[in-house]
PDB file of N, CA and C in Angstrom:
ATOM      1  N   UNK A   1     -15.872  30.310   3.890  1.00  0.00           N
ATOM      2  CA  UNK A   1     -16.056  28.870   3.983  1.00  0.00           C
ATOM      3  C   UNK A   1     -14.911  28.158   3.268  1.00  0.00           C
ATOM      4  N   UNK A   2     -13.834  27.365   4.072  1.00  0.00           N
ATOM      5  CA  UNK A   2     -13.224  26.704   3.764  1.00  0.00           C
ATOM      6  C   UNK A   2     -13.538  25.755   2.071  1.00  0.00           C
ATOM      7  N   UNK A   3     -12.676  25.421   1.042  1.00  0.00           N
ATOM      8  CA  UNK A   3     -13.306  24.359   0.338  1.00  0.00           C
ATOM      9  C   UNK A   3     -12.858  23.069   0.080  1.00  0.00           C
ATOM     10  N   UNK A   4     -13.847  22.284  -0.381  1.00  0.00           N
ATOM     11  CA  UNK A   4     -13.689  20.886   0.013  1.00  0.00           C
ATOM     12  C   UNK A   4     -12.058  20.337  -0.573  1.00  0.00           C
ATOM     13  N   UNK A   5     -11.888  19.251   0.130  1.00  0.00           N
ATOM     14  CA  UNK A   5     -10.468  18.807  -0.353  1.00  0.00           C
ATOM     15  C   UNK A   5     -11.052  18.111  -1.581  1.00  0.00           C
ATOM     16  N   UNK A   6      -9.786  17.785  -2.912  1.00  0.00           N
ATOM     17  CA  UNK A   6      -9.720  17.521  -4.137  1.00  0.00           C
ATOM     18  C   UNK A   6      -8.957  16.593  -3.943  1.00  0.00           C
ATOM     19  N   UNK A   7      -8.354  16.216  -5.186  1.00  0.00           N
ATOM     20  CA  UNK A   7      -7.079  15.122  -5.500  1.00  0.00           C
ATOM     21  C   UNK A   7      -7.112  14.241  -5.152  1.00  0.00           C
ATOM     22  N   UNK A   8      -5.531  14.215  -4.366  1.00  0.00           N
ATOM     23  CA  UNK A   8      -5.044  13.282  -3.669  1.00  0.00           C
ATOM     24  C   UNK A   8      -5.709  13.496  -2.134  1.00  0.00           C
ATOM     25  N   UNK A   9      -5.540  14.428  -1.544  1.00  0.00           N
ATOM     26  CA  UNK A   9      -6.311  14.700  -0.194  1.00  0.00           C
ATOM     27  C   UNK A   9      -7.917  14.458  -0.302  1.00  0.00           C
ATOM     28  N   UNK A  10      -8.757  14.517  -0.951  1.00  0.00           N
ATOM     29  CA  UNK A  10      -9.933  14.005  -0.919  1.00  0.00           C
ATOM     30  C   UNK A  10     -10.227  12.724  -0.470  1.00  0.00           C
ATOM     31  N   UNK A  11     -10.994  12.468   0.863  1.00  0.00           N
ATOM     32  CA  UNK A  11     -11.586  11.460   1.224  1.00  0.00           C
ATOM     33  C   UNK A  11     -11.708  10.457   0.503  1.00  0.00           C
ATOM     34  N   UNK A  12     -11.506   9.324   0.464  1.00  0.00           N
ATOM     35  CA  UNK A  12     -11.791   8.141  -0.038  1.00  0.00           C
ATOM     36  C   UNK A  12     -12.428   6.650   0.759  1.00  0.00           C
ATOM     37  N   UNK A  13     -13.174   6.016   0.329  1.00  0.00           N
ATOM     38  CA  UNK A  13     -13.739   5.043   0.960  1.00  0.00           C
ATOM     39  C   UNK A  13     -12.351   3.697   1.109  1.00  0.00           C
ATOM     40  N   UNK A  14     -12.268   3.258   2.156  1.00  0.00           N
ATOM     41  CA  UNK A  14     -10.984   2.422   1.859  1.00  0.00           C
ATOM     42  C   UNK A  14     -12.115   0.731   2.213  1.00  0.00           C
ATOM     43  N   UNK A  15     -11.184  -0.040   0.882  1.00  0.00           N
ATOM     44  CA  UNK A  15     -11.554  -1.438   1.123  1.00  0.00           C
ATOM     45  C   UNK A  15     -11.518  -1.935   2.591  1.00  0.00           C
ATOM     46  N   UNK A  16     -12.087  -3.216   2.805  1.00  0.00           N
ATOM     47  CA  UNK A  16     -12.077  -3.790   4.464  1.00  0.00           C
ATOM     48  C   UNK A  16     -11.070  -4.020   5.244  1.00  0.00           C
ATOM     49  N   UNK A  17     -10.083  -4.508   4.174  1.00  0.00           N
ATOM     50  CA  UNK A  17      -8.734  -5.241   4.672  1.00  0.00           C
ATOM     51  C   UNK A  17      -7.910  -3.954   5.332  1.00  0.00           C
ATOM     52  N   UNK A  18      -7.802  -2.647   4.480  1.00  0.00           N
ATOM     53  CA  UNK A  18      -7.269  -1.921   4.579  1.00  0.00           C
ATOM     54  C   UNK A  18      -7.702  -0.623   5.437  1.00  0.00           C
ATOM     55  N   UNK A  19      -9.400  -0.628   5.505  1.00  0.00           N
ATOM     56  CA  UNK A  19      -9.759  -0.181   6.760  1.00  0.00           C
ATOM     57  C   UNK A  19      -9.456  -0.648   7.867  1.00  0.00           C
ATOM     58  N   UNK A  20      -9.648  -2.490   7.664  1.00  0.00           N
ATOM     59  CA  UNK A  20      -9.171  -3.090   9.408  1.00  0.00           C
ATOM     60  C   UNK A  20      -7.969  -2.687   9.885  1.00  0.00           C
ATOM     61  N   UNK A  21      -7.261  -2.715   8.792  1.00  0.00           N
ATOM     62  CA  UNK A  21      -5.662  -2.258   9.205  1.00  0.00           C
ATOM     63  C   UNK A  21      -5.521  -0.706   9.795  1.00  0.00           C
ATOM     64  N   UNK A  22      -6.579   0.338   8.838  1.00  0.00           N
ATOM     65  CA  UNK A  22      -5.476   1.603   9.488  1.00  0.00           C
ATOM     66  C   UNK A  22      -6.909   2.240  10.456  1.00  0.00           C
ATOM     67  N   UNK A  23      -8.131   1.140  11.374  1.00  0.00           N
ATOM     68  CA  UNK A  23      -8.761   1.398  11.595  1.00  0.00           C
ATOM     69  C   UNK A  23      -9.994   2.764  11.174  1.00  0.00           C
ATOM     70  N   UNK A  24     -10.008   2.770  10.181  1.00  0.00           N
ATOM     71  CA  UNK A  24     -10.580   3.923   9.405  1.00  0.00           C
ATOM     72  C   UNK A  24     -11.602   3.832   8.431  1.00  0.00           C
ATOM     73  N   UNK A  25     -12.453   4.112   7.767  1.00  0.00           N
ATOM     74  CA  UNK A  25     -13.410   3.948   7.013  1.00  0.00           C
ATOM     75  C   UNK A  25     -13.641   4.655   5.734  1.00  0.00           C
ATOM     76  N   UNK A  26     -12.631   6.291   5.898  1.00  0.00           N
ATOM     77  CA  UNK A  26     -12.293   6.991   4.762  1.00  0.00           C
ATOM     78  C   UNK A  26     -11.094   7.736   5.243  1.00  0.00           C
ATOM     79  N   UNK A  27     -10.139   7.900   4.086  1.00  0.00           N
ATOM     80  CA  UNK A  27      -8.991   8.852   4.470  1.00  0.00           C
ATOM     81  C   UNK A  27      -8.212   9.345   3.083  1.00  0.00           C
ATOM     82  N   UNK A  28      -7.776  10.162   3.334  1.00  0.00           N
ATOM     83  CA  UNK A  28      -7.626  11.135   1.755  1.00  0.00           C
ATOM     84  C   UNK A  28      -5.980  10.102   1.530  1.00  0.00           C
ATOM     85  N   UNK A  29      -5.844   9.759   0.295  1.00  0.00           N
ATOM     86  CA  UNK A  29      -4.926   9.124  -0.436  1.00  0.00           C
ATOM     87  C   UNK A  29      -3.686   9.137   0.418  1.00  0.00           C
ATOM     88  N   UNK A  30      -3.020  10.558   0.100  1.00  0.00           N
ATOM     89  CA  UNK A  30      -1.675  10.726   0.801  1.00  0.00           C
ATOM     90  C   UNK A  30      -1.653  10.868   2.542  1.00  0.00           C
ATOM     91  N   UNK A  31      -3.079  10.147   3.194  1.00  0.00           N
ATOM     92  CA  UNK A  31      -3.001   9.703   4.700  1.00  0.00           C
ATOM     93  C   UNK A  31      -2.989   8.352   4.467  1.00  0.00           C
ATOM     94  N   UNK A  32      -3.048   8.005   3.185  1.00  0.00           N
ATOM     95  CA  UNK A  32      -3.540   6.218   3.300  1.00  0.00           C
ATOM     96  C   UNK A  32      -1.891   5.904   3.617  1.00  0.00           C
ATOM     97  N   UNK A  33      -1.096   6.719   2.115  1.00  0.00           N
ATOM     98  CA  UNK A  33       0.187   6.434   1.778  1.00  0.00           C
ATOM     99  C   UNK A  33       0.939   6.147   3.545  1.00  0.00           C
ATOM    100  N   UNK A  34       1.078   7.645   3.763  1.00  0.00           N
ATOM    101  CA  UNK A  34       1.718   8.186   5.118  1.00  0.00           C
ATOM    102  C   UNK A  34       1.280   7.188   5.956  1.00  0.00           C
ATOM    103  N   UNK A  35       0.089   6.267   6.342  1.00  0.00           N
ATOM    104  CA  UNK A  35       0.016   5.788   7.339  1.00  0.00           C
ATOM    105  C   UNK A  35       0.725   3.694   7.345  1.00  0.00           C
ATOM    106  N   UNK A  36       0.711   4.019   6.019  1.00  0.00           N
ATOM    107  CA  UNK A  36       1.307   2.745   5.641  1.00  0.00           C
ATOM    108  C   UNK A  36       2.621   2.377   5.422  1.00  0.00           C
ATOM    109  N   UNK A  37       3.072   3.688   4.766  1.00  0.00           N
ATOM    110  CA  UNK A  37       4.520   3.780   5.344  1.00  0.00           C
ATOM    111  C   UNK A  37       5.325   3.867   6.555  1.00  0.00           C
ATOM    112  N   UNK A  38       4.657   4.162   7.473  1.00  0.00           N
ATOM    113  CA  UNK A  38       4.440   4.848   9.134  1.00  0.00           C
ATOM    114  C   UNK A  38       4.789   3.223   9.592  1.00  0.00           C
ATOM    115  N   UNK A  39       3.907   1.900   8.623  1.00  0.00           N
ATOM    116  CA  UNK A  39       3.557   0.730   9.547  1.00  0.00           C
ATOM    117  C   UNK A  39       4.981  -0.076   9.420  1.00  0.00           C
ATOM    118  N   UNK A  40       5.433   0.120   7.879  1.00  0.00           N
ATOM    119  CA  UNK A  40       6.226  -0.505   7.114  1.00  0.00           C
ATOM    120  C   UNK A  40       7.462   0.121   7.811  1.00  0.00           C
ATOM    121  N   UNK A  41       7.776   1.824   8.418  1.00  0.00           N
ATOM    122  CA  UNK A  41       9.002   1.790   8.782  1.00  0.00           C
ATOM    123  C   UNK A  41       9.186   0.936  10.471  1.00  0.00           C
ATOM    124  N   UNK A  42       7.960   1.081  10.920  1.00  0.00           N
ATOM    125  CA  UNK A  42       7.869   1.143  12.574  1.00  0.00           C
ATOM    126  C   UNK A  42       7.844  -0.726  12.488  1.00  0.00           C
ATOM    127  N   UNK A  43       8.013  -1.350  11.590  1.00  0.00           N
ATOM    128  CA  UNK A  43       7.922  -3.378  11.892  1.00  0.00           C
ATOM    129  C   UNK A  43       9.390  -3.369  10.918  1.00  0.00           C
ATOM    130  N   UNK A  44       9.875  -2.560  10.777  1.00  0.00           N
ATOM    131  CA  UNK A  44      11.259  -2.267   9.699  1.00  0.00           C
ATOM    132  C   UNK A  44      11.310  -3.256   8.397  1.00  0.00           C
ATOM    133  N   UNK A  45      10.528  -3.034   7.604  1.00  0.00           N
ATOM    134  CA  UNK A  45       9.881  -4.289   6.664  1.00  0.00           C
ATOM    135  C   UNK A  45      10.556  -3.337   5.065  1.00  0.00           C
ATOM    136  N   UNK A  46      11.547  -2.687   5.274  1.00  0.00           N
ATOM    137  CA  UNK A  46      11.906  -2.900   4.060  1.00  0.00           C
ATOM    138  C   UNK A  46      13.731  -3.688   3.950  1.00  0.00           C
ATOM    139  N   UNK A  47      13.622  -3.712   2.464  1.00  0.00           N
ATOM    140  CA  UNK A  47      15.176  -4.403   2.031  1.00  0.00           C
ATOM    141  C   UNK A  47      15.932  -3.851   0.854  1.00  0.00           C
ATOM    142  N   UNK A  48      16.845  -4.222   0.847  1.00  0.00           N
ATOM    143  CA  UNK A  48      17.989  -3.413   0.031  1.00  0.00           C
ATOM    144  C   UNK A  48      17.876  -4.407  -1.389  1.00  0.00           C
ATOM    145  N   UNK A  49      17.475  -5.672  -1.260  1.00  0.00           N
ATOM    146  CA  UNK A  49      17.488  -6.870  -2.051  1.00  0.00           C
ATOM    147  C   UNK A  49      16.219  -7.407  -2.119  1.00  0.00           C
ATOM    148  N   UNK A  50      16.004  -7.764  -3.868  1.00  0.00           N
ATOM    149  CA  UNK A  50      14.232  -8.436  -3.966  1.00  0.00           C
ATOM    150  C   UNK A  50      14.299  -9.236  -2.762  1.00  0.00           C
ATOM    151  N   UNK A  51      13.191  -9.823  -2.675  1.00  0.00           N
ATOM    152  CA  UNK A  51      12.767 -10.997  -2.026  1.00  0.00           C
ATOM    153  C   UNK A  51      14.097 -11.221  -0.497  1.00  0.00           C
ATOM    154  N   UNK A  52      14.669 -10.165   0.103  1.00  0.00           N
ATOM    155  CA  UNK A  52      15.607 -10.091   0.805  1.00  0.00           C
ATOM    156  C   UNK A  52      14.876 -10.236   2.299  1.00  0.00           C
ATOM    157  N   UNK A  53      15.960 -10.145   3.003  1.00  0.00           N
ATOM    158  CA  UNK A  53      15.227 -10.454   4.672  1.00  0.00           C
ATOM    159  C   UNK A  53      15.077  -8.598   4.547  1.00  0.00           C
ATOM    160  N   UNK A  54      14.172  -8.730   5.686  1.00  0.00           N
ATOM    161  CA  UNK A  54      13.953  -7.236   6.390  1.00  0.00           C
ATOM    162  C   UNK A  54      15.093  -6.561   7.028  1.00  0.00           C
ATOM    163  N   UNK A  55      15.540  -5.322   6.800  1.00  0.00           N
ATOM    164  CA  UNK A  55      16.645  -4.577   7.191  1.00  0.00           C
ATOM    165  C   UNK A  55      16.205  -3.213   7.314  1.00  0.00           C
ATOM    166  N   UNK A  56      15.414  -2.728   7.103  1.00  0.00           N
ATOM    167  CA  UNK A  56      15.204  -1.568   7.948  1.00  0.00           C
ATOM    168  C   UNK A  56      15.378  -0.363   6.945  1.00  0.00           C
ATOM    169  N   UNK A  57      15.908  -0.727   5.841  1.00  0.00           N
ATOM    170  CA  UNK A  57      16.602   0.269   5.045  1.00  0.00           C
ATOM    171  C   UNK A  57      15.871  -0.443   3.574  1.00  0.00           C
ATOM    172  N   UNK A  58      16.229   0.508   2.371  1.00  0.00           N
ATOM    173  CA  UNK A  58      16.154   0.164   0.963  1.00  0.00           C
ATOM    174  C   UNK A  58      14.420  -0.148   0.326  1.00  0.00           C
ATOM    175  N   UNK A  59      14.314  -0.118  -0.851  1.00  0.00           N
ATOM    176  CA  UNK A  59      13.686   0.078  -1.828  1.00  0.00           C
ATOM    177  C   UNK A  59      12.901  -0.718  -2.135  1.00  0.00           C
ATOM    178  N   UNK A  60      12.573  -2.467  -1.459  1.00  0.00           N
ATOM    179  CA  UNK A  60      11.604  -3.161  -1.270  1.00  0.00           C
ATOM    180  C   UNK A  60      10.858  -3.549   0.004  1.00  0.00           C
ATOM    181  N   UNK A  61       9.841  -3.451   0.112  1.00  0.00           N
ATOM    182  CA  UNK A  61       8.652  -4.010   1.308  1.00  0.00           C
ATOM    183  C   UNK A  61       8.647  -5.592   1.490  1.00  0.00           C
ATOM    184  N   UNK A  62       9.092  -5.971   2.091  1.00  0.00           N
ATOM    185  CA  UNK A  62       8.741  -7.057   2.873  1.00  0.00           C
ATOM    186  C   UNK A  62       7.303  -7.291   3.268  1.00  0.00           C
ATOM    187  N   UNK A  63       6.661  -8.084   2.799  1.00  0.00           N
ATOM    188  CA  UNK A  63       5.242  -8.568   3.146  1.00  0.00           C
ATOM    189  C   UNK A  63       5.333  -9.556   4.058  1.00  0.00           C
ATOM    190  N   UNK A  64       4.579  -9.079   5.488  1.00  0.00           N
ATOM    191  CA  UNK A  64       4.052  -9.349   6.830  1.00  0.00           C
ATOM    192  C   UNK A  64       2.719 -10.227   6.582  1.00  0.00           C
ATOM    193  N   UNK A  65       2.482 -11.029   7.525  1.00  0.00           N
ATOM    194  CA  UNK A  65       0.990 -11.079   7.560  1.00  0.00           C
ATOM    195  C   UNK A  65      -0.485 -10.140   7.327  1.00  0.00           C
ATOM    196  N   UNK A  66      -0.459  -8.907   7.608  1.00  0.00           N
ATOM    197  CA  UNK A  66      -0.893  -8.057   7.674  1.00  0.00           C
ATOM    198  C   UNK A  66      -0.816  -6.606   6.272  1.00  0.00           C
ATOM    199  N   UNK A  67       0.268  -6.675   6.182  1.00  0.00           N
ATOM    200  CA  UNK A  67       0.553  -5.981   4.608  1.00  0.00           C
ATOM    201  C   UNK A  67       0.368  -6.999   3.406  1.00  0.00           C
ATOM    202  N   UNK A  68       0.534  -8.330   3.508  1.00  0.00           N
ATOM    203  CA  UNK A  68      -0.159  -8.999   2.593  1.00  0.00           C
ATOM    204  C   UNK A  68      -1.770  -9.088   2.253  1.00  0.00           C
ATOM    205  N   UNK A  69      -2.380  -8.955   2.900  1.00  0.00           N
ATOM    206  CA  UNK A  69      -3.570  -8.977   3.289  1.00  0.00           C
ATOM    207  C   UNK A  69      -4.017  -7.739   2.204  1.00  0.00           C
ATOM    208  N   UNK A  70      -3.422  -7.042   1.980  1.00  0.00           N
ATOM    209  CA  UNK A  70      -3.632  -5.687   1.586  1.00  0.00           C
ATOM    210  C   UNK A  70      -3.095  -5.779  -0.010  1.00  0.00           C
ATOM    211  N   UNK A  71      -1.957  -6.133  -0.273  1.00  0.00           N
ATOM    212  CA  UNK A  71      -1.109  -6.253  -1.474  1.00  0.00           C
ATOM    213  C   UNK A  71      -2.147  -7.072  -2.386  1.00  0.00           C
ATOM    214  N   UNK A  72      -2.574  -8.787  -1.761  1.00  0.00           N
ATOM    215  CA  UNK A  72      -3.122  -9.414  -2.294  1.00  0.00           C
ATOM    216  C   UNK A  72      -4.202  -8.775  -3.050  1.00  0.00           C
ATOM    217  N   UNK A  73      -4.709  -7.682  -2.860  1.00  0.00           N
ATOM    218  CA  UNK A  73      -5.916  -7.100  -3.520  1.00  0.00           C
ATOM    219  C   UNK A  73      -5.180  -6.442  -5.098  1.00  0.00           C
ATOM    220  N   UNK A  74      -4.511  -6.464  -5.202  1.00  0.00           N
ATOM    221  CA  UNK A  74      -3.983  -5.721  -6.052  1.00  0.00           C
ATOM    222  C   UNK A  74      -3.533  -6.560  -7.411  1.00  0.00           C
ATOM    223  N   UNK A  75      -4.587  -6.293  -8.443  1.00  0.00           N
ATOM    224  CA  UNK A  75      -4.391  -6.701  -9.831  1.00  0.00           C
ATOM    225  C   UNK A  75      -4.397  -5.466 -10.723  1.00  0.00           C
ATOM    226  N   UNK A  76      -3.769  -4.598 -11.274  1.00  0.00           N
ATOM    227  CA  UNK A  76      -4.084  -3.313 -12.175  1.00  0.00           C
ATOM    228  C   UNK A  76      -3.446  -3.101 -12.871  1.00  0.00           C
ATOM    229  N   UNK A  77      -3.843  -2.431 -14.042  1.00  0.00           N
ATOM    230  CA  UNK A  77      -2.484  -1.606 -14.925  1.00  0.00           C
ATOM    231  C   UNK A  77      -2.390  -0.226 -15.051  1.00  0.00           C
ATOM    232  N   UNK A  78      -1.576   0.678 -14.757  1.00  0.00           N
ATOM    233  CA  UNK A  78      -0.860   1.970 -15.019  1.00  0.00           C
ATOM    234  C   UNK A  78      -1.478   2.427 -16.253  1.00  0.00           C
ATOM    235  N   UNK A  79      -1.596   3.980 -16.203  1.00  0.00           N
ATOM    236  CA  UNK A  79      -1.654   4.319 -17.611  1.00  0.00           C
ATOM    237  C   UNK A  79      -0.376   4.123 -18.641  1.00  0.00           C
ATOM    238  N   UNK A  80       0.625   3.693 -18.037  1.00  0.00           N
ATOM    239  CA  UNK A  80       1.474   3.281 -18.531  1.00  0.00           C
ATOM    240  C   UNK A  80       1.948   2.190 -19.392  1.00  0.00           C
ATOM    241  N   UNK A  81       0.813   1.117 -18.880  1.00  0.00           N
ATOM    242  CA  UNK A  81       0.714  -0.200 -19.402  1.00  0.00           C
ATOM    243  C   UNK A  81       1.203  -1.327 -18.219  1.00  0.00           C
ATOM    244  N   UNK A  82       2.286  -0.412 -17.208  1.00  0.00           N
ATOM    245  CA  UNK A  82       2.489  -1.655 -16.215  1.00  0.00           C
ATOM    246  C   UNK A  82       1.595  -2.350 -15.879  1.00  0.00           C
ATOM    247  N   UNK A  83       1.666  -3.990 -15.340  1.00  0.00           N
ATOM    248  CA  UNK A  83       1.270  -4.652 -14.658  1.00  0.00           C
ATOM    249  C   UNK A  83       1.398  -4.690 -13.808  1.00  0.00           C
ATOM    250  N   UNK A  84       0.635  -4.327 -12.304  1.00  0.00           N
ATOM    251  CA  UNK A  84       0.578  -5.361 -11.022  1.00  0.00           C
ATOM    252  C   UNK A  84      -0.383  -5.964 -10.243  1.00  0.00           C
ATOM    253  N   UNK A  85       0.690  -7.532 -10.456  1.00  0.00           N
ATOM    254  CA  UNK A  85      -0.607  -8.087 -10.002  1.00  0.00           C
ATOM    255  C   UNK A  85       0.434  -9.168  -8.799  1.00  0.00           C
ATOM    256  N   UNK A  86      -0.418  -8.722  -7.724  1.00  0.00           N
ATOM    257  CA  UNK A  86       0.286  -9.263  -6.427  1.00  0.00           C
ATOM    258  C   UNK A  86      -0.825 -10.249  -5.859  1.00  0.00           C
ATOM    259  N   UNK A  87      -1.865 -10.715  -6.810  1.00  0.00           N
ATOM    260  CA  UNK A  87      -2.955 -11.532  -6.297  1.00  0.00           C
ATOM    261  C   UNK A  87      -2.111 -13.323  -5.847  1.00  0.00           C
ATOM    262  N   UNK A  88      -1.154 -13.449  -6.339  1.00  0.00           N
ATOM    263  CA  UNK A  88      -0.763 -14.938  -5.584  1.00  0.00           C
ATOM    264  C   UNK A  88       0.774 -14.575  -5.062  1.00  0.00           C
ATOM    265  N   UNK A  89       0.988 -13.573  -3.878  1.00  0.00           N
ATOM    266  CA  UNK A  89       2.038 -13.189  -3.557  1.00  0.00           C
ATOM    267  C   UNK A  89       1.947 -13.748  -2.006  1.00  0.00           C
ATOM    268  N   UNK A  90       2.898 -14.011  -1.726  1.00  0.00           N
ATOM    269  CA  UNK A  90       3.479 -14.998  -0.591  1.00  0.00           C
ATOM    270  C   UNK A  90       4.221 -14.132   0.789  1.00  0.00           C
ATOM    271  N   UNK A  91       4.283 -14.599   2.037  1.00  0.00           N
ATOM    272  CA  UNK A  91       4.148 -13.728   3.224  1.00  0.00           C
ATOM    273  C   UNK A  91       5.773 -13.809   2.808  1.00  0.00           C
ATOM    274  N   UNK A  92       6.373 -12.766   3.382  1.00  0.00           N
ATOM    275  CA  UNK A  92       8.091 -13.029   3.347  1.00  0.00           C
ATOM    276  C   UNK A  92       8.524 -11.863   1.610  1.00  0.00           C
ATOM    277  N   UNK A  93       7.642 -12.624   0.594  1.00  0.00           N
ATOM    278  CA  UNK A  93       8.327 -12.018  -0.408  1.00  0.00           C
ATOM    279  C   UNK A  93       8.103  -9.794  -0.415  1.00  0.00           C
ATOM    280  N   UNK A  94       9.068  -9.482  -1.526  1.00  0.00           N
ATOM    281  CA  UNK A  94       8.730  -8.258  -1.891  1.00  0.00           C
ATOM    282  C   UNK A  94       7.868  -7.388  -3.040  1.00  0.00           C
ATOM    283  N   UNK A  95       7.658  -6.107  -2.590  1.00  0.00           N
ATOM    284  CA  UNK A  95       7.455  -5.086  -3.871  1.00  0.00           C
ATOM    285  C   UNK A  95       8.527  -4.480  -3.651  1.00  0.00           C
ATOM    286  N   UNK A  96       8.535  -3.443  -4.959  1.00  0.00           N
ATOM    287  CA  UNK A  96       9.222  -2.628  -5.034  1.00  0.00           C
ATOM    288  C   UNK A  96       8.082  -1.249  -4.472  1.00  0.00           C
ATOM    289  N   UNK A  97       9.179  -0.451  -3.729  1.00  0.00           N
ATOM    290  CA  UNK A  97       8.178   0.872  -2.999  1.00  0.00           C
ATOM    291  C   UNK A  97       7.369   1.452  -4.085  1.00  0.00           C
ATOM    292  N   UNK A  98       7.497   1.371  -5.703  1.00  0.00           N
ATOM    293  CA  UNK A  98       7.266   2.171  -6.254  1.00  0.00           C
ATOM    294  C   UNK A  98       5.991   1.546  -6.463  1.00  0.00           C
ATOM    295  N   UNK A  99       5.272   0.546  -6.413  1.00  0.00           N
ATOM    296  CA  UNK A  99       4.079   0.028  -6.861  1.00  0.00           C
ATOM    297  C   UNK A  99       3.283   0.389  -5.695  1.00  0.00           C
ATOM    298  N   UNK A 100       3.810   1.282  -4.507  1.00  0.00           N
ATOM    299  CA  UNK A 100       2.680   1.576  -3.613  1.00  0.00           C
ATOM    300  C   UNK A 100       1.352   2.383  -4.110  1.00  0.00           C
ATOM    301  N   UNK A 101       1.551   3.418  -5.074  1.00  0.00           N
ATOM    302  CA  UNK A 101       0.336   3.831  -5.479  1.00  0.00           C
ATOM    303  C   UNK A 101      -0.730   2.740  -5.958  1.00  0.00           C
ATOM    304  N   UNK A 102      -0.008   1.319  -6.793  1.00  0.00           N
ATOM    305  CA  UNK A 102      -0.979   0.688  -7.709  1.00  0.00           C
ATOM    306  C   UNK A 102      -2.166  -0.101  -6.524  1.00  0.00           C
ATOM    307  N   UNK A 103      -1.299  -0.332  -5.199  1.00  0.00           N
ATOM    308  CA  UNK A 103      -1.703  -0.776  -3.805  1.00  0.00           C
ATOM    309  C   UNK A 103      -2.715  -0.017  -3.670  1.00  0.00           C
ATOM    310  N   UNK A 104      -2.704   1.470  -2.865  1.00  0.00           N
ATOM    311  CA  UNK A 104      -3.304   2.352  -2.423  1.00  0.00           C
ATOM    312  C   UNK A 104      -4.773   2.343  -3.133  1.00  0.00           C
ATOM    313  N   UNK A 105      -4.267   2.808  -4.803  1.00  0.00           N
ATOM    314  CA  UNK A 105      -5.642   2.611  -5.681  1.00  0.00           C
ATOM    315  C   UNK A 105      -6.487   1.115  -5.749  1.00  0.00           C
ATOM    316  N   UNK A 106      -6.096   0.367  -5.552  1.00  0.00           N
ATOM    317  CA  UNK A 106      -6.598  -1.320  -5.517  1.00  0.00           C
ATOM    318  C   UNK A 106      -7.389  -1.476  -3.886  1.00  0.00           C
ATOM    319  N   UNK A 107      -6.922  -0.622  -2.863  1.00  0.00           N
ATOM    320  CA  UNK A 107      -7.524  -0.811  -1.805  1.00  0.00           C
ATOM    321  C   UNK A 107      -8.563   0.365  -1.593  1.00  0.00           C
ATOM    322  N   UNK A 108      -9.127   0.997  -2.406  1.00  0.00           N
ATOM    323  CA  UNK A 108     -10.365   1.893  -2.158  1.00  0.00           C
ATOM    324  C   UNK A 108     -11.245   1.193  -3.307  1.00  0.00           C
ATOM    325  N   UNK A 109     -12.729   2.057  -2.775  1.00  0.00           N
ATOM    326  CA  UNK A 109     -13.693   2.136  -3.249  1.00  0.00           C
ATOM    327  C   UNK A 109     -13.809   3.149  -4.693  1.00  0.00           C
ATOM    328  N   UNK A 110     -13.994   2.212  -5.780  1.00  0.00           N
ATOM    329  CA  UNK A 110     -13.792   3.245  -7.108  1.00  0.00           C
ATOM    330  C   UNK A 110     -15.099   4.172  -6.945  1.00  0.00           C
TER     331      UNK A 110
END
C-alpha cells in the first residue's frame, strides 16, 4: 500500500479566490506553486524592474486582475520576521517571485 503524501505534496484545502482560479478544491503545495507559475509564464506577467511593465522575463510578477485577487489575501510573517502584506496592492503593480510561498500559504485552509 502506497503511503500517504506529506509536506509539501500533501493535499491542501485552497481558499475560494484561489480555487476559482486553478479550478480545484485541494492540491498539494508544489501543484499550487507549478500551476501558478504555469499562469504567470503563459499571460507573460513577469519584469526585470519593480513595479515595471510586463516582459516576459525577470524576478517580479506583475499583478493582473486575476493574480491580484489572490495576492490581496496575503498579510503574514516568515519565521524570519519578514513582512508581507499585499492587502492594499494595486492591479499593474509587483512582487518579488520570492514572496510566492508567503502567497501560496495565505491562500489555503490552515
Amino acid at each position: 500500500m502506497a503511503e500517504a503524501p506529506k509536506g509539501l505534496k500533501k493535499p491542501v484545502t485552497l481558499k475560494a479566490e484561489l480555487s476559482a482560479m486553478l479550478n480545484e478544491k485541494e492540491l498539494p503545495r508544489t501543484e499550487i506553486t507549478k500551476r501558478l507559475w504555469d499562469y504567470i509564464k503563459g499571460k507573460g506577467l513577469q519584469t526585470k524592474t519593480e513595479n515595471g511593465k510586463p516582459e516576459n522575463a525577470g524576478k517580479f510578477i506583475v499583478a493582473d486582475a486575476t493574480l491580484l485577487t489572490i495576492f490581496k489575501n496575503t498579510n503574514s510573517t516568515s519565521k524570519s520576521g519578514k513582512l508581507t502584506d499585499l492587502r492594499n496592492m494595486k492591479e499593474g503593480e509587483t512582487i518579488n517571485m520570492m514572496q510566492m510561498a508567503a502567497i501560496v500559504g495565505a491562500n489555503i485552509e490552515a
